[in-house]
N, C-alpha and C. Protein backbone atom coordinates (compact mmCIF):
# COMPACT_ATOMS: atom_id res chain seq x y z
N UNK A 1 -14.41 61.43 22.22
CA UNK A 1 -13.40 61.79 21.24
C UNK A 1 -12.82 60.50 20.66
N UNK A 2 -12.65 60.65 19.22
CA UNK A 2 -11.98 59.23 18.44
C UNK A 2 -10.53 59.48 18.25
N UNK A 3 -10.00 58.07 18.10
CA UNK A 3 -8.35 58.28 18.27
C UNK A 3 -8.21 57.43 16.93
N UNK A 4 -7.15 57.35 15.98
CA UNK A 4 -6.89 56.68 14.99
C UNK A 4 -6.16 55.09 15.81
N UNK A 5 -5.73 55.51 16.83
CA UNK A 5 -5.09 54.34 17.32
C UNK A 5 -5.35 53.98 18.52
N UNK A 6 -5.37 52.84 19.03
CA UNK A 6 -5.77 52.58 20.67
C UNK A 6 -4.66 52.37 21.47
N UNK A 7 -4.83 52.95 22.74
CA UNK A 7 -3.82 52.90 23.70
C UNK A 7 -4.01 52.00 24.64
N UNK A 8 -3.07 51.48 25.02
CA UNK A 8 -2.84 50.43 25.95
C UNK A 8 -2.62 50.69 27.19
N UNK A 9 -3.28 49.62 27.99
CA UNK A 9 -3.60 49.02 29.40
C UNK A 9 -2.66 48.24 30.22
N UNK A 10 -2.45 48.75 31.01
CA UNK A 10 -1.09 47.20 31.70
C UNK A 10 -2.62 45.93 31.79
N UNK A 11 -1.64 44.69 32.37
CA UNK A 11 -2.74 43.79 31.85
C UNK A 11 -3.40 43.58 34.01
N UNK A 12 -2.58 44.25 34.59
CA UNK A 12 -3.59 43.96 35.60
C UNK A 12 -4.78 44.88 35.97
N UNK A 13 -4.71 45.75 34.95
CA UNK A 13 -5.80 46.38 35.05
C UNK A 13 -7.17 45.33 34.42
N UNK A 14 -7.19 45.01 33.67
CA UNK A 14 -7.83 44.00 32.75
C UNK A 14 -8.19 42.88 33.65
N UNK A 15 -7.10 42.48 34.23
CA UNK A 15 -7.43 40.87 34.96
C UNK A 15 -8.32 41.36 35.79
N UNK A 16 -7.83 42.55 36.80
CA UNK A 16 -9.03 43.20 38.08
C UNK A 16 -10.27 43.48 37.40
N UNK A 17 -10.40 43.77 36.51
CA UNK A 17 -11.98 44.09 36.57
C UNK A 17 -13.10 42.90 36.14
N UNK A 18 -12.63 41.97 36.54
CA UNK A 18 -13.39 40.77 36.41
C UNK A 18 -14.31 40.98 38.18
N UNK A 19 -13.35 41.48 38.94
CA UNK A 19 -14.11 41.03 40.14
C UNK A 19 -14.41 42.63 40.36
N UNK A 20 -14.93 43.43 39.67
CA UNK A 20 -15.34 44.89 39.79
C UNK A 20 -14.52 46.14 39.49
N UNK A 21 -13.94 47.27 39.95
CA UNK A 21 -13.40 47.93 39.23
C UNK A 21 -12.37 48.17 40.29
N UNK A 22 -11.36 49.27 39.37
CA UNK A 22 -9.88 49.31 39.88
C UNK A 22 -9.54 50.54 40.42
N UNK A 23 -9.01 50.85 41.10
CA UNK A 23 -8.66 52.77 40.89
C UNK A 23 -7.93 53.07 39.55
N UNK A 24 -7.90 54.50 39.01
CA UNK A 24 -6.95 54.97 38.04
C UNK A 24 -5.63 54.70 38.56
N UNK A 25 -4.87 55.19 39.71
CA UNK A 25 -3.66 54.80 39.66
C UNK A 25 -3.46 53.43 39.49
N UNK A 26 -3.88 52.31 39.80
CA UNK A 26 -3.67 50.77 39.52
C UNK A 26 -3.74 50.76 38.19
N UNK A 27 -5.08 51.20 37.31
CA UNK A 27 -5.27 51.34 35.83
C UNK A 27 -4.22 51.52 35.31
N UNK A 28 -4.21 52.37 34.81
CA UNK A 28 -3.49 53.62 33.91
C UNK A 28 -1.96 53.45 33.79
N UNK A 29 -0.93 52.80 33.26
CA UNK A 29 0.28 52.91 33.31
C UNK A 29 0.68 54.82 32.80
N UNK A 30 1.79 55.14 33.08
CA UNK A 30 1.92 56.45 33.17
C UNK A 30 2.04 56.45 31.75
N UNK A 31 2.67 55.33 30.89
CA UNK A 31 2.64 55.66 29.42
C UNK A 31 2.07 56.08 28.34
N UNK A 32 0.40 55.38 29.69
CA UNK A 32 -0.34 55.14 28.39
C UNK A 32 -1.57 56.62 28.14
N UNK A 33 -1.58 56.91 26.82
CA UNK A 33 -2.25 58.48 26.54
C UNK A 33 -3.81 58.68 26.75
N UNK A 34 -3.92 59.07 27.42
CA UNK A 34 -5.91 59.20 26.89
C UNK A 34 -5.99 59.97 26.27
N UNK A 35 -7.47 59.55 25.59
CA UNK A 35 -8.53 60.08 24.52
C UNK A 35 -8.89 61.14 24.91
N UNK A 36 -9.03 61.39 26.33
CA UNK A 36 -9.74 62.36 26.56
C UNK A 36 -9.74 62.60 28.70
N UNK A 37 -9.56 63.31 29.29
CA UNK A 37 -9.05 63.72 30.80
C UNK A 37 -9.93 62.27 31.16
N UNK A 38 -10.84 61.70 30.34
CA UNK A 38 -12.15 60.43 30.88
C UNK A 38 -11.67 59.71 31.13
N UNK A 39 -10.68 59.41 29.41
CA UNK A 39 -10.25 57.76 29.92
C UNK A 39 -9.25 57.42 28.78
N UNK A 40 -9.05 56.01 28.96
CA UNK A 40 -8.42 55.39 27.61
C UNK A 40 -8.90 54.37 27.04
N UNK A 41 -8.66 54.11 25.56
CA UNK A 41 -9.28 53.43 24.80
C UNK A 41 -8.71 51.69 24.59
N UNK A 42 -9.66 50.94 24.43
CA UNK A 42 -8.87 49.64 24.89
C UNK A 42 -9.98 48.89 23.77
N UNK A 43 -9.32 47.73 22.62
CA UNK A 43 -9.96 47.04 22.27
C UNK A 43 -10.13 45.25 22.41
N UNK A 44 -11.30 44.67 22.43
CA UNK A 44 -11.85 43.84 23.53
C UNK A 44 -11.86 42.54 22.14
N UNK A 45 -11.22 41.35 22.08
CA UNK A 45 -11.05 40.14 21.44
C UNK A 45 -11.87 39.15 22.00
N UNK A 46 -13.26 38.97 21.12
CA UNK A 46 -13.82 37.91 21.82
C UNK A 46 -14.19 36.64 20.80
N UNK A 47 -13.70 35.18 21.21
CA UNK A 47 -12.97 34.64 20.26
C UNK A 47 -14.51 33.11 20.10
N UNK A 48 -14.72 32.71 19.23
CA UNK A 48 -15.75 31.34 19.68
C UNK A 48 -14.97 30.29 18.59
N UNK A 49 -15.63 29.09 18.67
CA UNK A 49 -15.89 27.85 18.16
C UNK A 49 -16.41 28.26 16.48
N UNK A 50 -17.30 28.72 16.95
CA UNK A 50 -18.63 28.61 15.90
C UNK A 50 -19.24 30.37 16.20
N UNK A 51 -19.96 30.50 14.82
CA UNK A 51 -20.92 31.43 14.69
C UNK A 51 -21.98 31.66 13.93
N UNK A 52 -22.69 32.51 14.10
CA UNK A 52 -24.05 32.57 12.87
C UNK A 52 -24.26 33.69 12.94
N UNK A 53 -25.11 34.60 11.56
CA UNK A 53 -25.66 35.64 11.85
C UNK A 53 -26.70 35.70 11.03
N UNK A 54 -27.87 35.73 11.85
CA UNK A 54 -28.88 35.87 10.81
C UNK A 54 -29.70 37.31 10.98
N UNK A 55 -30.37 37.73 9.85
CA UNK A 55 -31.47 39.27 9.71
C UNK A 55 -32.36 38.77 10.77
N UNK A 56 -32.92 39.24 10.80
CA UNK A 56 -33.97 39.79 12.22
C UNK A 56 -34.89 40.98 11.91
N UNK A 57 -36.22 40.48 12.60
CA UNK A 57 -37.40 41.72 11.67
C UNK A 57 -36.93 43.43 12.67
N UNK A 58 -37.63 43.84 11.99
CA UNK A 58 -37.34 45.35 12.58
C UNK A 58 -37.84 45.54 14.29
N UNK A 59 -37.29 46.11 14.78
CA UNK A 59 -37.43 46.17 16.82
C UNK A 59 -36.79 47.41 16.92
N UNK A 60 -37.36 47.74 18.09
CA UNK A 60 -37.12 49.06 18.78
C UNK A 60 -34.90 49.39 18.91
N UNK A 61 -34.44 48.40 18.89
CA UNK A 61 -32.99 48.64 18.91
C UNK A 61 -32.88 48.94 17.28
N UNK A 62 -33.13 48.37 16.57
CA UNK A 62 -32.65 48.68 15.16
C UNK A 62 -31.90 48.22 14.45
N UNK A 63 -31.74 46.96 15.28
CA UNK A 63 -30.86 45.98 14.91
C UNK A 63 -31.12 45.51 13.86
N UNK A 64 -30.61 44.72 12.77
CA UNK A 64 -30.67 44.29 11.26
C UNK A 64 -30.55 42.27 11.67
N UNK A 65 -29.55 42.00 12.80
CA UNK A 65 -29.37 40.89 12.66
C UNK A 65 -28.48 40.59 14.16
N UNK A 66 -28.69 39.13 14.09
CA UNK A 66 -28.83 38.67 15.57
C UNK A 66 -27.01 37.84 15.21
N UNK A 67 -26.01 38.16 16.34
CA UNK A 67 -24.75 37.83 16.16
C UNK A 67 -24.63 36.79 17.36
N UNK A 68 -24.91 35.22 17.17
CA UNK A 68 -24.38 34.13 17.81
C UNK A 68 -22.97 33.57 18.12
N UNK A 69 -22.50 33.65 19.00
CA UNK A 69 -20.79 32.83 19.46
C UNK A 69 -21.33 32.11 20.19
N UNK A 70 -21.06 30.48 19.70
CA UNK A 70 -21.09 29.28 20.32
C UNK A 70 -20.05 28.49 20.72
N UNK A 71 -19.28 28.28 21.65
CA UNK A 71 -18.37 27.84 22.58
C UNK A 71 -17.22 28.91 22.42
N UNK A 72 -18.37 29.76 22.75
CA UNK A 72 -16.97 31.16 23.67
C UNK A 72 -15.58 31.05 24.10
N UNK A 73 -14.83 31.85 24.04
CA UNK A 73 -13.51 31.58 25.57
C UNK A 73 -13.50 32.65 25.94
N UNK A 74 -13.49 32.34 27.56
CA UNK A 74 -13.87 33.39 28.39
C UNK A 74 -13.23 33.23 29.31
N UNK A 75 -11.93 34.27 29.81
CA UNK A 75 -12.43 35.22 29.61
C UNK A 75 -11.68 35.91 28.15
N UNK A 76 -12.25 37.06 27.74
CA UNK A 76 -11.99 37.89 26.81
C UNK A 76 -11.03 38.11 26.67
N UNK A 77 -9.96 38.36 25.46
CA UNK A 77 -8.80 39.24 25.39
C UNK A 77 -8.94 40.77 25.45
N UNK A 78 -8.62 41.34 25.95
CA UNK A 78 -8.59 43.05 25.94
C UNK A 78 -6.93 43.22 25.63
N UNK A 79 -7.00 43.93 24.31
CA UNK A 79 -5.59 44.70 23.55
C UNK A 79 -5.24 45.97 23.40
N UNK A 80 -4.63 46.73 23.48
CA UNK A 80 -4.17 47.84 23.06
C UNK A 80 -2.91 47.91 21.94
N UNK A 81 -2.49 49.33 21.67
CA UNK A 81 -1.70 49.12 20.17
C UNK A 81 -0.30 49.55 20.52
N UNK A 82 0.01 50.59 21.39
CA UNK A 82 1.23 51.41 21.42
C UNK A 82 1.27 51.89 23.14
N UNK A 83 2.30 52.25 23.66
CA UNK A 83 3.76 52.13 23.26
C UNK A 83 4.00 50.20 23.85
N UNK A 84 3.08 49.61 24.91
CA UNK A 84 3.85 48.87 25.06
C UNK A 84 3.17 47.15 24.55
N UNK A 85 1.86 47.56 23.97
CA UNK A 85 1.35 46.28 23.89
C UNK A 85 0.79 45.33 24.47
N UNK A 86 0.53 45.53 25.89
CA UNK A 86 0.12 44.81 26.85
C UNK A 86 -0.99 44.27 26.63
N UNK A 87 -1.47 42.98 26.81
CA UNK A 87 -3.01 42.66 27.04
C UNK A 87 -3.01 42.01 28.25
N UNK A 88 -4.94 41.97 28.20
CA UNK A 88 -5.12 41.38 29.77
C UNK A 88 -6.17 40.92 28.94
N UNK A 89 -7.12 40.01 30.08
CA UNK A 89 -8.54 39.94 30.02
C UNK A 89 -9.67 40.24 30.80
N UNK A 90 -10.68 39.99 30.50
CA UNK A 90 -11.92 40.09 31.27
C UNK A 90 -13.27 39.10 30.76
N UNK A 91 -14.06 39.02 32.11
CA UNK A 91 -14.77 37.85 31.84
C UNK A 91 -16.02 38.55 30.92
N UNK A 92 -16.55 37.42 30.50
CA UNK A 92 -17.36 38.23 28.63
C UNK A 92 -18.39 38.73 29.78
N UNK A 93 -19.13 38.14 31.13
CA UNK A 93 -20.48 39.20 31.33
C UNK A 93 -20.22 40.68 32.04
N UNK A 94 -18.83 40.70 31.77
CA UNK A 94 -18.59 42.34 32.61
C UNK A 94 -18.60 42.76 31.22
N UNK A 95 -18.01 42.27 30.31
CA UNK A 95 -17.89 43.18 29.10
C UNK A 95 -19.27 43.40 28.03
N UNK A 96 -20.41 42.25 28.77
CA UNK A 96 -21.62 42.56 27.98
C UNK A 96 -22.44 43.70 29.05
N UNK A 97 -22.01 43.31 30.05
CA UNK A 97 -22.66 44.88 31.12
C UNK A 97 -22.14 46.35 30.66
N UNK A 98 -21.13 46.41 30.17
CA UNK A 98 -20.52 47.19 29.51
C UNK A 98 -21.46 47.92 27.79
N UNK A 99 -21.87 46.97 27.33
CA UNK A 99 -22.19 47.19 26.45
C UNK A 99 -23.75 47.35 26.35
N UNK A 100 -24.54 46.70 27.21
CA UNK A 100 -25.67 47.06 27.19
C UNK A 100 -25.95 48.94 28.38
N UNK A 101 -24.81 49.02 29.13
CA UNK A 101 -25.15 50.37 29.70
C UNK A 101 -24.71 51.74 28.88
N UNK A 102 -24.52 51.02 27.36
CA UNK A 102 -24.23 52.76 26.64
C UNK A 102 -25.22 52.82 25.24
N UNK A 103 -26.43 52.23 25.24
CA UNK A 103 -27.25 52.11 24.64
C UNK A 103 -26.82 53.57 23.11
N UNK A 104 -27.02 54.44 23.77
CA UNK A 104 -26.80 55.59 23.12
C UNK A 104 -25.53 56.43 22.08
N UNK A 105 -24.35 55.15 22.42
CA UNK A 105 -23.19 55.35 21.67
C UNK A 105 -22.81 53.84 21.74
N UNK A 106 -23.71 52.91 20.65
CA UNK A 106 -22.89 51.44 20.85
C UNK A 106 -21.70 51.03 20.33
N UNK A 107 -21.14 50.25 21.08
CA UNK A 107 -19.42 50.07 20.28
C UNK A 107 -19.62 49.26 18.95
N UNK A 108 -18.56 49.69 17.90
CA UNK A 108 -18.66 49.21 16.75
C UNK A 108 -17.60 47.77 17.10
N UNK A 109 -17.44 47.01 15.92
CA UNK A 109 -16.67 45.31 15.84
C UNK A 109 -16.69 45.20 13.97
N UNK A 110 -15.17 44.56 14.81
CA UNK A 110 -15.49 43.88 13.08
C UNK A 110 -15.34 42.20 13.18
N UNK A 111 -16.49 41.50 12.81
CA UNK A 111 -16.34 40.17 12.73
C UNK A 111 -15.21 39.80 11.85
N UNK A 112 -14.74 38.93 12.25
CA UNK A 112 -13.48 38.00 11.27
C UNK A 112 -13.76 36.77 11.38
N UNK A 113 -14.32 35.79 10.40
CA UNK A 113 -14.84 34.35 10.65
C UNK A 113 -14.17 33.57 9.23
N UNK A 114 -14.22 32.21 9.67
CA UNK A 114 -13.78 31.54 8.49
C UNK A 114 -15.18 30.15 8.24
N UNK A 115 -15.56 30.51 7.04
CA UNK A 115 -16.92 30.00 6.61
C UNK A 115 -16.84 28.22 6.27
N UNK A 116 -17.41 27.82 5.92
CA UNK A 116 -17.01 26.51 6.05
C UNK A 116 -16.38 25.77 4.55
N UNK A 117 -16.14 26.75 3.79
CA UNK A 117 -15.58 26.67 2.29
C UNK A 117 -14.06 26.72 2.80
N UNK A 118 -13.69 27.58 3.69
CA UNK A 118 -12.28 27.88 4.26
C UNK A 118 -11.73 29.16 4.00
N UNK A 119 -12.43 29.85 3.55
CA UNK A 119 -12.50 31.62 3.18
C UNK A 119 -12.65 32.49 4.36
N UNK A 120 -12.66 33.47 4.57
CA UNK A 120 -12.03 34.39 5.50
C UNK A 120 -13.28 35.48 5.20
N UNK A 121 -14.49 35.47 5.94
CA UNK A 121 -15.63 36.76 5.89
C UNK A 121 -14.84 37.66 6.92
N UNK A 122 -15.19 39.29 6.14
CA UNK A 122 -15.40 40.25 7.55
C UNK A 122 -16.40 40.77 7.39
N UNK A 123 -16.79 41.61 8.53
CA UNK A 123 -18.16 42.05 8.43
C UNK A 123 -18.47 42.91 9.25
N UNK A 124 -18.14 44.45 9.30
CA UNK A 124 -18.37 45.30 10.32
C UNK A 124 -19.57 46.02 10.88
N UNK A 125 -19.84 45.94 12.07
CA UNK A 125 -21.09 45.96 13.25
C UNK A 125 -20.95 46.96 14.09
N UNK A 126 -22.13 47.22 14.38
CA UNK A 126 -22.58 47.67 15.03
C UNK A 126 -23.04 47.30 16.19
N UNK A 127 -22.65 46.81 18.03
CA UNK A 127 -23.49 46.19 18.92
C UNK A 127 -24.36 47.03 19.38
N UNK A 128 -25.73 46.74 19.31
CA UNK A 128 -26.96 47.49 20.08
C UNK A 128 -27.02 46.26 21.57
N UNK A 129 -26.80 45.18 21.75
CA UNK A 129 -26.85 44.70 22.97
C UNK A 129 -26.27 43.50 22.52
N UNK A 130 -26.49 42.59 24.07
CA UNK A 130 -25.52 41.56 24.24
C UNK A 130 -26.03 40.63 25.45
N UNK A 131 -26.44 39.29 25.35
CA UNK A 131 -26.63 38.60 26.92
C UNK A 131 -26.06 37.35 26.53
N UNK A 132 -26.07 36.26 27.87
CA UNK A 132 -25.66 35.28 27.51
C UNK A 132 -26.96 34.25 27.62
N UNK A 133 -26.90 32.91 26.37
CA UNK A 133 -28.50 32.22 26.70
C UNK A 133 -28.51 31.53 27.27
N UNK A 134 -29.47 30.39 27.89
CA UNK A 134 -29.46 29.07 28.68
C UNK A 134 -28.34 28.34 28.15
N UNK A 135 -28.36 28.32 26.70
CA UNK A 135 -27.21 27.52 26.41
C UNK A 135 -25.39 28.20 27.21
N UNK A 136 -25.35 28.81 27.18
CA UNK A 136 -24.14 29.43 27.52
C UNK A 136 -23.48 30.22 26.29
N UNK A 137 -23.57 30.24 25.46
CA UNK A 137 -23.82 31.41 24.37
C UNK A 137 -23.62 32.48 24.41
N UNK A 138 -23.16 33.47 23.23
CA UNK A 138 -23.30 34.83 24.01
C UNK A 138 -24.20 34.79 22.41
N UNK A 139 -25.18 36.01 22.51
CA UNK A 139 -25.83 36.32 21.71
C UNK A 139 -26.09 38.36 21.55
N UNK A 140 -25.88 38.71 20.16
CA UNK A 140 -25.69 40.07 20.29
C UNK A 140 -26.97 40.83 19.28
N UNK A 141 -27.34 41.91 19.94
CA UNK A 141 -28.05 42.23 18.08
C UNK A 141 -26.91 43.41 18.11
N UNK A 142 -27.11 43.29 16.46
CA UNK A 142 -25.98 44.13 16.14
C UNK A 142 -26.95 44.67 14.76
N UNK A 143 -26.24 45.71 14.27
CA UNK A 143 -26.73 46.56 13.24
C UNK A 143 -25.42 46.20 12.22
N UNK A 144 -25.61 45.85 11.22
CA UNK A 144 -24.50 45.37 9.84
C UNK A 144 -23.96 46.93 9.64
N UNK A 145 -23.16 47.50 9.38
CA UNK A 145 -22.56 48.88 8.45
C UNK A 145 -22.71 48.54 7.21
N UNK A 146 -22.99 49.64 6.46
CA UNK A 146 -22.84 49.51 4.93
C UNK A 146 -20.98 49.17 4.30
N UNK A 147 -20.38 50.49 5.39
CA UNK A 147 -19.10 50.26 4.70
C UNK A 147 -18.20 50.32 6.37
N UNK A 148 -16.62 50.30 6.35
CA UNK A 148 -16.13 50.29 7.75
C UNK A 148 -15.59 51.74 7.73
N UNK A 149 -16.05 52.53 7.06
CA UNK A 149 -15.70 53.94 7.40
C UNK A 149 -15.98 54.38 9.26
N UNK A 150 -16.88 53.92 9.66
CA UNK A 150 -17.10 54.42 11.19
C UNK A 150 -16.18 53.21 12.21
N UNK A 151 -15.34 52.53 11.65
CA UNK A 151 -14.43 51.58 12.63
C UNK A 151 -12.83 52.43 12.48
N UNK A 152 -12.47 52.31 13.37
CA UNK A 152 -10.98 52.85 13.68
C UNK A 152 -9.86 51.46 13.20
N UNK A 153 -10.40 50.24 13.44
CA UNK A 153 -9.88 49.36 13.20
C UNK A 153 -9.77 49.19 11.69
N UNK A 154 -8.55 48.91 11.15
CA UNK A 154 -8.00 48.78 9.71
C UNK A 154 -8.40 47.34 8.96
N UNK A 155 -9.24 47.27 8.31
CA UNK A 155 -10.03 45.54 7.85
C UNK A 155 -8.58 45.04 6.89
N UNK A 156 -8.49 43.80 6.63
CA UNK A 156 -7.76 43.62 6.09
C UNK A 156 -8.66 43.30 4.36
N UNK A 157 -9.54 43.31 4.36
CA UNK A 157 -10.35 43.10 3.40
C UNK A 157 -11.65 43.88 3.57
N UNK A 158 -12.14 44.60 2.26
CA UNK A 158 -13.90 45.05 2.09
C UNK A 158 -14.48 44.14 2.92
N UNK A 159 -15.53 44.79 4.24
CA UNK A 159 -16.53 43.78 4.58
C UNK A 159 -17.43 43.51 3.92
N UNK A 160 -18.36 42.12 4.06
CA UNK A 160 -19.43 41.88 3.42
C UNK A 160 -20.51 42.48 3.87
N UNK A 161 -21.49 43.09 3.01
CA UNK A 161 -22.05 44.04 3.28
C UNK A 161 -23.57 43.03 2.63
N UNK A 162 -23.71 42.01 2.36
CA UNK A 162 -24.53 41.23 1.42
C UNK A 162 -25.15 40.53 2.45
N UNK A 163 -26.14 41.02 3.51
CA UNK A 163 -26.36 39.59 4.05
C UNK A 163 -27.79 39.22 4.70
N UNK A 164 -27.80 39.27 3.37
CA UNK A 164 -29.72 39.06 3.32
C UNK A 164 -30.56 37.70 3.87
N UNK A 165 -29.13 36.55 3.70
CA UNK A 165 -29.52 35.45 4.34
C UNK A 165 -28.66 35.05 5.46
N UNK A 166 -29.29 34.15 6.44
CA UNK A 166 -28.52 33.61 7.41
C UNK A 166 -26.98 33.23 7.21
N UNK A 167 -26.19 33.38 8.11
CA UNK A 167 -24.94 32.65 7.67
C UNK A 167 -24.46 32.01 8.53
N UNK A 168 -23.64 30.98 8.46
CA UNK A 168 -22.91 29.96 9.70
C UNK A 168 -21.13 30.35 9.52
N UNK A 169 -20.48 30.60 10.66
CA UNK A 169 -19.38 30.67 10.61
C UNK A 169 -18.83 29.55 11.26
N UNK A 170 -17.22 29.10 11.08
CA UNK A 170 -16.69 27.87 12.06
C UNK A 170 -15.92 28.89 12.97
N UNK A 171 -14.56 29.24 12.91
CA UNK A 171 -13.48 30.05 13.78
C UNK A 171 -14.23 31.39 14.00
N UNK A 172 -14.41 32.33 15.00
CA UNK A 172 -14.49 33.01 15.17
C UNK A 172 -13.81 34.40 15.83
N UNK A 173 -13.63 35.32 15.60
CA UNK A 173 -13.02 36.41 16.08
C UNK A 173 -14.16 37.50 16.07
N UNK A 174 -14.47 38.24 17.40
CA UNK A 174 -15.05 39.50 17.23
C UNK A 174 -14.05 40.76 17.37
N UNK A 175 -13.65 41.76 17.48
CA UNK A 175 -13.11 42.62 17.54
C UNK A 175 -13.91 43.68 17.60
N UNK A 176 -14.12 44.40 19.17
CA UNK A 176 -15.10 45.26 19.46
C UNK A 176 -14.26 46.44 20.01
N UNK A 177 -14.39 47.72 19.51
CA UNK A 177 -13.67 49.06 19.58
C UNK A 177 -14.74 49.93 20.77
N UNK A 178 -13.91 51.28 20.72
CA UNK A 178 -15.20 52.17 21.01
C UNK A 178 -15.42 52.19 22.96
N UNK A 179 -14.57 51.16 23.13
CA UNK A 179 -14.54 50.91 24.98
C UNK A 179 -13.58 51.84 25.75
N UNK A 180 -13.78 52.38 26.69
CA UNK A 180 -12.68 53.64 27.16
C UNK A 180 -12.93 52.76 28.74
N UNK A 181 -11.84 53.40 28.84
CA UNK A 181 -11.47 53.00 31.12
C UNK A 181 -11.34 53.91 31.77
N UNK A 182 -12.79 54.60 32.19
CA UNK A 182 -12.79 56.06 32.89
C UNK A 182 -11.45 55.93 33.82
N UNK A 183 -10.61 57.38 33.71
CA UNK A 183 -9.49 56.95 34.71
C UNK A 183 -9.61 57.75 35.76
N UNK A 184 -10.91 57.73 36.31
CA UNK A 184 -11.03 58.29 37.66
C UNK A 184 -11.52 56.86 38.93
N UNK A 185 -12.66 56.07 37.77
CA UNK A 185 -12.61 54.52 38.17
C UNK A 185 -12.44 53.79 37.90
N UNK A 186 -11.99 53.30 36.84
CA UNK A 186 -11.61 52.39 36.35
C UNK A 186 -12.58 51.61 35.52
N UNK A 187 -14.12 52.39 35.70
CA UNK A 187 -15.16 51.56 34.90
C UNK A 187 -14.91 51.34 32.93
N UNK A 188 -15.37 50.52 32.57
CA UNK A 188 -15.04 50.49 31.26
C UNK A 188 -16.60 51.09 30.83
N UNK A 189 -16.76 51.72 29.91
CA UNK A 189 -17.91 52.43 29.09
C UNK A 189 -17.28 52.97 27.61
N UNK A 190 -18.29 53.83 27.37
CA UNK A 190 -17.88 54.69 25.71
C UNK A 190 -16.95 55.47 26.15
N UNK A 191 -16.07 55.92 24.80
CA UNK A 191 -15.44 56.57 24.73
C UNK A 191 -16.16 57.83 24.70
């Protein structure tokens, strides 16, 4: 089930699941509403140095193009919106285990990068997967959206939808939706 808005996490729920998962009562502040008896919805800030995204030929995921963050910080921000605002984090390979075990409902993102002119791209995605490389890297394929009608998250600008050629970003912001915290374990998966 989709929510127009995301609900928030106390932040030691967030910090614990770096070293595995939590119970619901530790989770769950009593405030905060779920989506659904499953869980609650929590969105995940993952921030780099640098970025690139280039097309990529056609493959069994369906991915359009390959999403590079080069000098990561890790761990992750995890945010929520209402009533109290809390964030926490988590380290980026729990949150790419996360994302490669829901193959079948992948979480959407909206990139926010600043190009090297000093302009401000967005660009809303689709993640089909996620690992990290020898380099230390995180690397994603992602599927481009035509428009951000399927993001809950409010763009502050039309994404670019043009991106037939490679691109290099400097600042990076990902903003990845679509993550719920079963509140029976505390695992993070789809909503």
């Amino acid at each position: 089930m989709r929510r127009a808005s995301v609900v928030l996490l106390m932040s030691g729920l967030l910090l614990g699941l770096g070293a595995g998962t939590v119970s619901a009562q530790d989770a769950t502040p009593a405030s905060a509403t779920p989506v659904s008896s499953a869980g609650v919805e929590v969105v995940f800030i993952q921030s780099a140095s640098s970025s690139s995204l280039a097309p990529v030929e056609a493959n069994a995921l369906g991915a359009t193009h390959e999403l590079k963050l080069t000098g990561h910080i890790d761990p992750v921000i995890a945010l929520g919106d209402h009533p109290g605002h809390e964030v926490g984090t988590i380290q980026a390979s729990d949150l790419l285990a996360t994302i490669d075990a829901e193959p079948a409902d992948p979480p959407r993102a909206a990139l926010v990068a600043r190009t090297s002119e000093g302009t401000e791209e967005i660009v809303a995605l689709e993640i089909l997967s996620g690992a990290a490389d020898t380099e230390g890297n995180i690397v994603y394929m992602v599927r481009v959206l035509a428009d951000d009608s399927d993001l809950e998250l409010e763009l502050a600008s039309e994404p670019v939808i043009d991106l037939a050629d490679a691109r290099s970003y400097m600042a990076t912001h990902l903003f990845i939706e679509d993550r719920c915290v079963d509140n029976g374990t505390g695992e993070i998966g789809q909503c």
